[in-house]
C-alpha atoms as a PDB file:
ATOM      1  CA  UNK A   1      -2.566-136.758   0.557  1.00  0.00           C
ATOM      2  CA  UNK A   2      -1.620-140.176   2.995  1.00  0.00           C
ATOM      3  CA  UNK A   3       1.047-139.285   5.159  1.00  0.00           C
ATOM      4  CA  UNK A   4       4.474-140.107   4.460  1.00  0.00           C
ATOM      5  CA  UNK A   5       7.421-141.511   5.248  1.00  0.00           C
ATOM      6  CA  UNK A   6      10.037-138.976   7.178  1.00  0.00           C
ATOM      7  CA  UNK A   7      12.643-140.370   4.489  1.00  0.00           C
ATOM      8  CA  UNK A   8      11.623-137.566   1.821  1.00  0.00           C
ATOM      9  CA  UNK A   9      14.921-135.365   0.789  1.00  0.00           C
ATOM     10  CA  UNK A  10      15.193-132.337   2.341  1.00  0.00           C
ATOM     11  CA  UNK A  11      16.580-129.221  -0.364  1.00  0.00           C
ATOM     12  CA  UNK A  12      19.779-129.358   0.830  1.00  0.00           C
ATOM     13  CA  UNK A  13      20.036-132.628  -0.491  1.00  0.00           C
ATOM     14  CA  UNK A  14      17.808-132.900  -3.315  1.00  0.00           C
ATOM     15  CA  UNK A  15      19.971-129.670  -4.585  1.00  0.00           C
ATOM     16  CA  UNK A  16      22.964-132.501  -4.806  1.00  0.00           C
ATOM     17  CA  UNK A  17      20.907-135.020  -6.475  1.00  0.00           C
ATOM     18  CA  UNK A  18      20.624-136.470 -10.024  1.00  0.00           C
ATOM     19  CA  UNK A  19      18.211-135.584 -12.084  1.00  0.00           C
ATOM     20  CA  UNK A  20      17.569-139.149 -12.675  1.00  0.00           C
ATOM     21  CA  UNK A  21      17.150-139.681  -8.902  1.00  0.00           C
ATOM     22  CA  UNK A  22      15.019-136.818  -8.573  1.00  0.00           C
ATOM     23  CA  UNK A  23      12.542-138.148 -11.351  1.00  0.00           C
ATOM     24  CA  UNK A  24      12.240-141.593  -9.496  1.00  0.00           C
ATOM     25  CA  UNK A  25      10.806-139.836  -6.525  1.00  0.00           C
ATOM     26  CA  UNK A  26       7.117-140.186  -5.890  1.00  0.00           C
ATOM     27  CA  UNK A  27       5.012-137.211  -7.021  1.00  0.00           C
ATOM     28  CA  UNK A  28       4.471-136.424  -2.944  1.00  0.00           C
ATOM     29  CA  UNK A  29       7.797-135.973  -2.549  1.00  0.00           C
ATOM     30  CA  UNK A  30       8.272-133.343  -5.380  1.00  0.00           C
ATOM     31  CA  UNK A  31       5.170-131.669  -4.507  1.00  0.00           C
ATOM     32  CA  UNK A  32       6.777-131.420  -1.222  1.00  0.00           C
ATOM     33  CA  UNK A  33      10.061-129.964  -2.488  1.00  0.00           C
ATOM     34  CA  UNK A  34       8.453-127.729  -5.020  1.00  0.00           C
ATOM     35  CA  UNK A  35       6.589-126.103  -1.887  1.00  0.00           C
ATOM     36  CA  UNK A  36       9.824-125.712   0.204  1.00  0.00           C
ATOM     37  CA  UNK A  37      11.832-124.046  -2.580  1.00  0.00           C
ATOM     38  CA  UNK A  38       8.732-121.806  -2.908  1.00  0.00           C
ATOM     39  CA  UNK A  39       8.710-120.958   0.930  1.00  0.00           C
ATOM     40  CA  UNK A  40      12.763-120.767   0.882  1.00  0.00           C
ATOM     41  CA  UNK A  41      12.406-118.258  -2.134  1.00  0.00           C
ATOM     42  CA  UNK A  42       9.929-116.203  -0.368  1.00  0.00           C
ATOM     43  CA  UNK A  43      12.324-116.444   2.756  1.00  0.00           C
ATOM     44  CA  UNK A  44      15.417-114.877   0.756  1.00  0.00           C
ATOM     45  CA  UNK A  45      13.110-112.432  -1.178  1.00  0.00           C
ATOM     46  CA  UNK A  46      11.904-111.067   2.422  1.00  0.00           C
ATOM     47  CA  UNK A  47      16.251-110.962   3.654  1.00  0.00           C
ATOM     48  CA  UNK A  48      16.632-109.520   0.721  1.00  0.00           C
ATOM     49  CA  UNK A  49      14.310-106.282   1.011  1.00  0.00           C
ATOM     50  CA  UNK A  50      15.498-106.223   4.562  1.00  0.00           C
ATOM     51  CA  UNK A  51      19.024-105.714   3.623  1.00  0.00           C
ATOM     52  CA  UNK A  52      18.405-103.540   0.661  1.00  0.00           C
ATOM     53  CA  UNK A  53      16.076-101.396   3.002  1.00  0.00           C
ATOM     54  CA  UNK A  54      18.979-101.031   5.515  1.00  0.00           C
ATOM     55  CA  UNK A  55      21.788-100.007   3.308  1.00  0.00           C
ATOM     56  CA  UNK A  56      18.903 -97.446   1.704  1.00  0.00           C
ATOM     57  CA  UNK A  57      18.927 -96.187   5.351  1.00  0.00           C
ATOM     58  CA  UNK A  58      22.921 -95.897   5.777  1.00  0.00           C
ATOM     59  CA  UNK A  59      23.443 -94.159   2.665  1.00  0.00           C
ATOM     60  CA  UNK A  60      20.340 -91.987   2.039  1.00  0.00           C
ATOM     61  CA  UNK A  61      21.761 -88.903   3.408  1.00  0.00           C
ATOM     62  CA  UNK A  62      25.347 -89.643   2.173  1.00  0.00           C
ATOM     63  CA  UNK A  63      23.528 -89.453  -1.739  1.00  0.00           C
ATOM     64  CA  UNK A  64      21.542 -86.061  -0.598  1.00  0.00           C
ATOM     65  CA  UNK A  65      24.812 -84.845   0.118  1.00  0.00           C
ATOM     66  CA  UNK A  66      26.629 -86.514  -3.085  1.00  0.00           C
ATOM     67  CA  UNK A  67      23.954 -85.166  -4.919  1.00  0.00           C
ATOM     68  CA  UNK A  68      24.361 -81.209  -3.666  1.00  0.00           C
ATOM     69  CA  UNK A  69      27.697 -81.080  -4.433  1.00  0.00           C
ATOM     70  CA  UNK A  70      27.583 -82.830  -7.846  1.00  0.00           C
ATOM     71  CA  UNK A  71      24.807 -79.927  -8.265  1.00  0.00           C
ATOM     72  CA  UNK A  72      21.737 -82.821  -9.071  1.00  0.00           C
ATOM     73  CA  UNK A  73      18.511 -82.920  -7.302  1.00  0.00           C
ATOM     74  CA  UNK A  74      18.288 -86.289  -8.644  1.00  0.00           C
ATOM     75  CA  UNK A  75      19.829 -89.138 -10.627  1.00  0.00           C
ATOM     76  CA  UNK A  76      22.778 -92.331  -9.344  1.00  0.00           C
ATOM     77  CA  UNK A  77      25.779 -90.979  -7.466  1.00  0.00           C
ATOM     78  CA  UNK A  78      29.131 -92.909  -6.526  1.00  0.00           C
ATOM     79  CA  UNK A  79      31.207 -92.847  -3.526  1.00  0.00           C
ATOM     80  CA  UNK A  80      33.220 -95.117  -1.618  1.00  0.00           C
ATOM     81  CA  UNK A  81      32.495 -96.480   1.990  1.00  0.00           C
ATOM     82  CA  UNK A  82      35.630 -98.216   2.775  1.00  0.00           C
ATOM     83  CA  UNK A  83      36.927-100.314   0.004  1.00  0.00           C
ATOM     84  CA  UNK A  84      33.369-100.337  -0.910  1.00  0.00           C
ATOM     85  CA  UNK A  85      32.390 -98.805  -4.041  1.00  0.00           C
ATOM     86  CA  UNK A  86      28.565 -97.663  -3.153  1.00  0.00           C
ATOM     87  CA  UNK A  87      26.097 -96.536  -6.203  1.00  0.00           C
ATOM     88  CA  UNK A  88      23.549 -94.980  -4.561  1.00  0.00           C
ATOM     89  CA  UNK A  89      19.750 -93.806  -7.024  1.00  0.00           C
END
């Protein structure tokens, strides 16, 4: 590919664009954009686990306990945290 111009649009802004506009972009430019939505994605896919891992980590013994009481060794229990309704499998 032959370098190019810094005037490319960034996600941010192509996410505010026509489609129009977006089609009259050079094929560079796309490939470019279709690469950073792929590297954003794998960005929030990696928060994501993060975030699901630590609230596994908060609530893990709260469900053990949930669970002995309710009399299950396994299965989805509910409790609150707060004003937070937590389902917990």
């Amino acid at each position: 590919m032959s370098p190019l111009p810094n005037n490319r649009p960034s996600l941010d802004t192509a996410r505010r664009m026509a489609v129009a506009d977006l089609l009259a972009l050079p094929a560079e430019h796309l490939a470019l954009l279709q690469e950073d939505a792929r590297g954003a994605l794998d960005t929030a896919n990696r928060m994501r686990d993060w975030i699901e891992g630590t609230i596994a980590l908060r609530y893990e013994q709260r469900a053990v306990g949930a669970r002995a009481a309710a009399g299950k060794d396994t299965g989805t229990v509910r409790f609150l945290d707060g004003t937070v309704a937590v389902s917990y499998t």
